[in-house]
PDB file of N, CA and C in Angstrom:
ATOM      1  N   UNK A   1       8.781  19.297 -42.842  1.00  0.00           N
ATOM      2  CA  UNK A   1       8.442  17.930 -43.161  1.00  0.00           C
ATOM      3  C   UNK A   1       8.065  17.204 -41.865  1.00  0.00           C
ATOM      4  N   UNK A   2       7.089  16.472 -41.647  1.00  0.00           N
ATOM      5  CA  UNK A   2       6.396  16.031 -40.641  1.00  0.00           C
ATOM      6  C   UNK A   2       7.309  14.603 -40.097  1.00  0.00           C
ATOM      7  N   UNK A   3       7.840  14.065 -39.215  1.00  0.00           N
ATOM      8  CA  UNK A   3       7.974  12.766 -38.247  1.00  0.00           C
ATOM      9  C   UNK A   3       7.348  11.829 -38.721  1.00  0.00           C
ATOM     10  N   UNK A   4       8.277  10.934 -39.393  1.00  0.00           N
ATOM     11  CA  UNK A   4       7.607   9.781 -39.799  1.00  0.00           C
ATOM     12  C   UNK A   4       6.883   8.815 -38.279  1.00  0.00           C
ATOM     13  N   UNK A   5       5.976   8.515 -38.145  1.00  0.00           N
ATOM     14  CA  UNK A   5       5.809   7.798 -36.720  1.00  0.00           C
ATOM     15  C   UNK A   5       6.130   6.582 -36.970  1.00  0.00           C
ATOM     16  N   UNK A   6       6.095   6.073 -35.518  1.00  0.00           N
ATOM     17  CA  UNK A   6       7.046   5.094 -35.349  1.00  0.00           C
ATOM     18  C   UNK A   6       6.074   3.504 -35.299  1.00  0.00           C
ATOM     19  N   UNK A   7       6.245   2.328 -35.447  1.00  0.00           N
ATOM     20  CA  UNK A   7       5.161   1.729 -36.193  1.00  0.00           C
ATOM     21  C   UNK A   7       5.383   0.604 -34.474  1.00  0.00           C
ATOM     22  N   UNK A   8       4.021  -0.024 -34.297  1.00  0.00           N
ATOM     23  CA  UNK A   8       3.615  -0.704 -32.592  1.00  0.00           C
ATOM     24  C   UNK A   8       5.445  -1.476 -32.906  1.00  0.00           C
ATOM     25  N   UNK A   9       5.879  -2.355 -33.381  1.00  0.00           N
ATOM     26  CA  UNK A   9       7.119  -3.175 -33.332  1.00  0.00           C
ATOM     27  C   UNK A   9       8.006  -2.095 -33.140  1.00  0.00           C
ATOM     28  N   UNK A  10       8.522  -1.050 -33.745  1.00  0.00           N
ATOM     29  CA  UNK A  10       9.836  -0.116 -33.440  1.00  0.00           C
ATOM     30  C   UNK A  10       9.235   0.672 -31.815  1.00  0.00           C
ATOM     31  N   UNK A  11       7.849   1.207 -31.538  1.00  0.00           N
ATOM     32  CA  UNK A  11       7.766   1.601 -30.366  1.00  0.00           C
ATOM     33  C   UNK A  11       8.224   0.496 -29.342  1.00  0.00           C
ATOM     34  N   UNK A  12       7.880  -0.744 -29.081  1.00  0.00           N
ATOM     35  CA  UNK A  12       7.798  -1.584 -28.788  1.00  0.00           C
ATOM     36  C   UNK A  12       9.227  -1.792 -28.497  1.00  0.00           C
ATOM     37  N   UNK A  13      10.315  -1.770 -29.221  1.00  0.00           N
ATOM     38  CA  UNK A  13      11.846  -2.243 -29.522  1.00  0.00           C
ATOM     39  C   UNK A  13      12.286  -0.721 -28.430  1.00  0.00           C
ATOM     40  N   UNK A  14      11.784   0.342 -28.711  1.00  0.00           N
ATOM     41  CA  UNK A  14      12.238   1.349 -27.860  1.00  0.00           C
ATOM     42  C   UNK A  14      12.003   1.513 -26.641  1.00  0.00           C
ATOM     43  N   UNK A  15      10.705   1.053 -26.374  1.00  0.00           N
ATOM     44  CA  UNK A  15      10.278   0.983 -24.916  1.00  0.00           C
ATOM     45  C   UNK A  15      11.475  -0.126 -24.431  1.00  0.00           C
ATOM     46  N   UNK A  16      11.626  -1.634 -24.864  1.00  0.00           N
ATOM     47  CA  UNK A  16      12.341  -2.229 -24.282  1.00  0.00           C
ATOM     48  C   UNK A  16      13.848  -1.705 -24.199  1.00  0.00           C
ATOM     49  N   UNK A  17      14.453  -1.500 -25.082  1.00  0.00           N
ATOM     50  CA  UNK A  17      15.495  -0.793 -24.946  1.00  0.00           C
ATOM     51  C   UNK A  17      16.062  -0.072 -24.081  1.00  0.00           C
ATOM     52  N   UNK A  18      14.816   0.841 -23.048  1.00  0.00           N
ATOM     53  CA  UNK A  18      15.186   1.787 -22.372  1.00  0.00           C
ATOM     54  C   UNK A  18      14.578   0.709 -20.903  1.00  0.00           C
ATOM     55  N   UNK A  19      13.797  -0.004 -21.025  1.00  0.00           N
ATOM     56  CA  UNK A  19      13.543  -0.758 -19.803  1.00  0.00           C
ATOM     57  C   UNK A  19      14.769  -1.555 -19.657  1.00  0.00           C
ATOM     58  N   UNK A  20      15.594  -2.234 -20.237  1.00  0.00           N
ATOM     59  CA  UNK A  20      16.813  -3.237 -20.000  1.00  0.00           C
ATOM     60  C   UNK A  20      17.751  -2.899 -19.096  1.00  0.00           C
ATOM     61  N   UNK A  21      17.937  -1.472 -19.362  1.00  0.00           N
ATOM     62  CA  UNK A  21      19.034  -1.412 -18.063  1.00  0.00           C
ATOM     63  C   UNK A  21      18.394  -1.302 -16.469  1.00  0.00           C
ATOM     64  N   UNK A  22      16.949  -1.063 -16.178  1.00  0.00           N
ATOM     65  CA  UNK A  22      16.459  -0.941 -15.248  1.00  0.00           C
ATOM     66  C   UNK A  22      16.115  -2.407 -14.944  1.00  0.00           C
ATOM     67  N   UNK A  23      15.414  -3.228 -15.451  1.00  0.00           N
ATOM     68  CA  UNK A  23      14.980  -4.865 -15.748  1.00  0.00           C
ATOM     69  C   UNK A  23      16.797  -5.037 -15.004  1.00  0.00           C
ATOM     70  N   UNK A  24      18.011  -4.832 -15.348  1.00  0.00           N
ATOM     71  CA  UNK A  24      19.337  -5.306 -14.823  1.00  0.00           C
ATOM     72  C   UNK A  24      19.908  -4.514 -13.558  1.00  0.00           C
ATOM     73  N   UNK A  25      19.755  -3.586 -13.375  1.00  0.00           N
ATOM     74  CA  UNK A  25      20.124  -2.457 -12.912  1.00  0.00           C
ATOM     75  C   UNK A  25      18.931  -2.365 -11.325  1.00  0.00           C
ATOM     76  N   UNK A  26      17.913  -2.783 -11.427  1.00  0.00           N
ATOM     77  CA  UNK A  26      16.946  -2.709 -10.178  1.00  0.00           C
ATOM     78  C   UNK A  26      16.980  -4.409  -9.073  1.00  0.00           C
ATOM     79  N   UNK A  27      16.910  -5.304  -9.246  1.00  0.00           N
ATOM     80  CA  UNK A  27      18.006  -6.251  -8.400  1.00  0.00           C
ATOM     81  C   UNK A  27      18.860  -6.266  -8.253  1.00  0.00           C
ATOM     82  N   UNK A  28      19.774  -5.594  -8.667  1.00  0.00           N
ATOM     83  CA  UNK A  28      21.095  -5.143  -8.287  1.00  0.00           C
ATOM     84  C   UNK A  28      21.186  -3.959  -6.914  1.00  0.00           C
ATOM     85  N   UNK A  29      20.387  -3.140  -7.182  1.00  0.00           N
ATOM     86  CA  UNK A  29      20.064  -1.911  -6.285  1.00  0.00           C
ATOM     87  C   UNK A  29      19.068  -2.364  -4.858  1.00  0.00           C
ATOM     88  N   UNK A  30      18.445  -3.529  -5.420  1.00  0.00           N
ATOM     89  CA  UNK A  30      17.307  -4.097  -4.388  1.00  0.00           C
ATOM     90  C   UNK A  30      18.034  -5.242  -3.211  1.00  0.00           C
ATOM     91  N   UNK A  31      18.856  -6.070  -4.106  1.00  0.00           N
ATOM     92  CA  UNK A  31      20.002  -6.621  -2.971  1.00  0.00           C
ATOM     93  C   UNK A  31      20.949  -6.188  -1.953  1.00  0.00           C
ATOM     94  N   UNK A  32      21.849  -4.807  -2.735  1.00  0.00           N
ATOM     95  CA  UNK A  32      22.264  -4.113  -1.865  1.00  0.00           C
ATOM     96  C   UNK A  32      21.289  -3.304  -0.831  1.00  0.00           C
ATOM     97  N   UNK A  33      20.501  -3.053  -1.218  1.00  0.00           N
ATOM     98  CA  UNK A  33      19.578  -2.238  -0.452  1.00  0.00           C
ATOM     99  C   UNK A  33      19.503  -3.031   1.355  1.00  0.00           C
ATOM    100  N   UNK A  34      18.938  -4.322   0.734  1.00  0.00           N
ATOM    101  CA  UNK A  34      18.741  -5.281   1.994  1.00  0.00           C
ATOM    102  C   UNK A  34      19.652  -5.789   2.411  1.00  0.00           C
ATOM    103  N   UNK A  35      21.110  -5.737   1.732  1.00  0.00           N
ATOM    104  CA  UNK A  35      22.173  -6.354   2.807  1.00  0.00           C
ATOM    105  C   UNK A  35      22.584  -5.524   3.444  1.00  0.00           C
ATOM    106  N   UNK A  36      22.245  -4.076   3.189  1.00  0.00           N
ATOM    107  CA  UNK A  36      22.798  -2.874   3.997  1.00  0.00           C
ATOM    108  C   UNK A  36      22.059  -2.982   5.081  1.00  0.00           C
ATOM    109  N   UNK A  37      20.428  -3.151   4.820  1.00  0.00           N
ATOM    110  CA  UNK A  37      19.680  -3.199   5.737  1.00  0.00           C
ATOM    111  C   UNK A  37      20.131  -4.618   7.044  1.00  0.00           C
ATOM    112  N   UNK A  38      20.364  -5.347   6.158  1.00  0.00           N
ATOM    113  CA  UNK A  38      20.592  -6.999   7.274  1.00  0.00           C
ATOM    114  C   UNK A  38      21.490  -5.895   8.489  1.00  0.00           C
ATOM    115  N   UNK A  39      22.568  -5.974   7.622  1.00  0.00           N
ATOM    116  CA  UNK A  39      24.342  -5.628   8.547  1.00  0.00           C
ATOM    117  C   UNK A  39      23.522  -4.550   9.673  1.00  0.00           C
ATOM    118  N   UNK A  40      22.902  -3.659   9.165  1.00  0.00           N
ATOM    119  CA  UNK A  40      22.659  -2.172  10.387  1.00  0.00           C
ATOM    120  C   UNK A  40      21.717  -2.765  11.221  1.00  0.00           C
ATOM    121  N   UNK A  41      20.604  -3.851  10.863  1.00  0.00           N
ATOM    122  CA  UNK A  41      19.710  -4.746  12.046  1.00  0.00           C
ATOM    123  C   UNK A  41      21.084  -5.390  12.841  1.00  0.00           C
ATOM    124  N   UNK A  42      21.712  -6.084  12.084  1.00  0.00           N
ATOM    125  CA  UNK A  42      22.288  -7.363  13.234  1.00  0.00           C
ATOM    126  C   UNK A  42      23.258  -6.175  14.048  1.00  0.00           C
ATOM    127  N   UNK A  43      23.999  -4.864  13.758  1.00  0.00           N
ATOM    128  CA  UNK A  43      24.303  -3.928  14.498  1.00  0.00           C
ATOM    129  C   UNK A  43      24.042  -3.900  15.526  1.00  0.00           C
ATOM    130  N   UNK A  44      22.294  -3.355  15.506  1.00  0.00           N
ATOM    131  CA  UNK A  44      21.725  -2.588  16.130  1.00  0.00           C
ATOM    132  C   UNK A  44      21.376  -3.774  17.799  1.00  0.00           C
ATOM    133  N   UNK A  45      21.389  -4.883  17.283  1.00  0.00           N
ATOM    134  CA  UNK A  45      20.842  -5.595  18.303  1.00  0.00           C
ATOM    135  C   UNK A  45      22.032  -6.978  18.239  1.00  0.00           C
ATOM    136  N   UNK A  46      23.294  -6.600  18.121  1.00  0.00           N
ATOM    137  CA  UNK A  46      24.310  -7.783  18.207  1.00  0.00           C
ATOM    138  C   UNK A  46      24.336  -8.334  19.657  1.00  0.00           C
ATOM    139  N   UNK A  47      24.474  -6.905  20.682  1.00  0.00           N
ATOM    140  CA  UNK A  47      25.262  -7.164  22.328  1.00  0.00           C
ATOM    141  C   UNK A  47      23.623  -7.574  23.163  1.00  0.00           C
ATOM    142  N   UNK A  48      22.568  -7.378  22.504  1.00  0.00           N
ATOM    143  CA  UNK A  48      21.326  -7.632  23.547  1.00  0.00           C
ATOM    144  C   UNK A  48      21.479  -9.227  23.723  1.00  0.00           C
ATOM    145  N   UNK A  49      21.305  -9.947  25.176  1.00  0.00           N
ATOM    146  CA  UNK A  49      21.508 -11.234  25.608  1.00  0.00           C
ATOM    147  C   UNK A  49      19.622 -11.720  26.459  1.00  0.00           C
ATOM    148  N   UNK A  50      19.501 -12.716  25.847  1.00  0.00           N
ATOM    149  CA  UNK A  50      18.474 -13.164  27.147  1.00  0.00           C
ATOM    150  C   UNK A  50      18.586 -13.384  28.378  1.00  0.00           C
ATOM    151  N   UNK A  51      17.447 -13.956  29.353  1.00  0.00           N
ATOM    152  CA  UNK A  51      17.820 -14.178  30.735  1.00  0.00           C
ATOM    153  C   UNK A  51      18.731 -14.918  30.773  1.00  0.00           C
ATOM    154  N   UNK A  52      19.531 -16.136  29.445  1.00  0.00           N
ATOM    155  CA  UNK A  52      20.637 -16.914  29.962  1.00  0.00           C
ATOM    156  C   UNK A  52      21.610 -16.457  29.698  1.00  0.00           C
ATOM    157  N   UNK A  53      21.734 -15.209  28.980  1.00  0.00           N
ATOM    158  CA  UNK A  53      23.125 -14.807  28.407  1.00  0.00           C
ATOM    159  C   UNK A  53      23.510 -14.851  27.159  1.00  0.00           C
ATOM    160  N   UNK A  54      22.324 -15.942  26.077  1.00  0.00           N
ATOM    161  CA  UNK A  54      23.084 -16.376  25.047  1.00  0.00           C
ATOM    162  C   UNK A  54      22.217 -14.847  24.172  1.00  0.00           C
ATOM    163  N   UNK A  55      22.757 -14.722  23.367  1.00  0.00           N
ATOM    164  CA  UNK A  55      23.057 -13.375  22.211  1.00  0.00           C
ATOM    165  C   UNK A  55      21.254 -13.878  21.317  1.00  0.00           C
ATOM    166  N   UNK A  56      20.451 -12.672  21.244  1.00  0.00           N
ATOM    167  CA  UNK A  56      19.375 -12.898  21.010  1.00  0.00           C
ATOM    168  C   UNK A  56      19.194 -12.805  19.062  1.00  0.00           C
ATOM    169  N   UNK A  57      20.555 -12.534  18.400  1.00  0.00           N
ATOM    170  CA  UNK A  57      20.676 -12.482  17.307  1.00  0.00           C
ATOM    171  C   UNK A  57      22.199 -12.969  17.089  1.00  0.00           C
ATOM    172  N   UNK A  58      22.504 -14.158  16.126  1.00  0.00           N
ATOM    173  CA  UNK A  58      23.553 -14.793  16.243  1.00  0.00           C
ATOM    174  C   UNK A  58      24.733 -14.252  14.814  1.00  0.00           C
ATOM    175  N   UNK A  59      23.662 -13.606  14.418  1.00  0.00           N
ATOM    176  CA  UNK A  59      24.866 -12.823  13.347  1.00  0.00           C
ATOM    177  C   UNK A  59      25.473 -13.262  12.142  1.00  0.00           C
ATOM    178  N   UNK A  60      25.098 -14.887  12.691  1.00  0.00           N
ATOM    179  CA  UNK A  60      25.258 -16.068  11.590  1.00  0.00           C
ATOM    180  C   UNK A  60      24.419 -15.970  10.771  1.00  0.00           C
ATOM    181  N   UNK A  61      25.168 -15.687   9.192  1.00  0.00           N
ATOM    182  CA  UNK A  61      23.715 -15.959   7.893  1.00  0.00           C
ATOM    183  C   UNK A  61      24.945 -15.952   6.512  1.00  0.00           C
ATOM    184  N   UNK A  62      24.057 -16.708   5.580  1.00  0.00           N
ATOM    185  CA  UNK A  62      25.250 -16.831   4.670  1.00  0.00           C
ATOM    186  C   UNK A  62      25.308 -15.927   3.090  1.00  0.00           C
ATOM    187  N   UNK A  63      26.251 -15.111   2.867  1.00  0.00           N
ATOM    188  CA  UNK A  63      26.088 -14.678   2.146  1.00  0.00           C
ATOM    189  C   UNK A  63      25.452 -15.099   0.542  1.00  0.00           C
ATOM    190  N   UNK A  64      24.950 -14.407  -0.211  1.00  0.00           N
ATOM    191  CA  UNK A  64      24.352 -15.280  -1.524  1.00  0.00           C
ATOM    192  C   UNK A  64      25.402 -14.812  -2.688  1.00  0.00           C
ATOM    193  N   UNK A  65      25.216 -15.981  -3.245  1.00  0.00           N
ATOM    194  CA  UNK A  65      26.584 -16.395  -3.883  1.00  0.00           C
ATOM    195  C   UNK A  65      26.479 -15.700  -5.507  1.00  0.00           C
TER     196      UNK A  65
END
């Protein structure tokens, strides 16, 4: 017996279905991504000082809430 196919509204309901957790799930992965990235920049260049001494990256930034 042949697969009834599936009609544009139920494809439609399935495609979204399977996009929702990615649509929730990919800013989630994209934030961490870049705060990992922030922390290992301000690392990498915390102790470098200019000709006066003062710290050429202040390390100061505020987390998002």
């Amino acid at each position: 017996m042949p697969r009834r196919r599936q009609t544009a509204e139920e494809d439609r309901a399935s495609k979204n279905s399977l996009m929702d957790p990615i649509r929730t799930g990919a800013p989630q992965l994209i934030a961490q991504a870049l705060k990992s990235e922030v922390t290992e920049f301000l690392a990498t260049y915390k102790e470098q000082r200019d000709e006066q001494g003062h710290a050429i990256l202040s390390g100061h930034h505020s987390e998002p809430r």
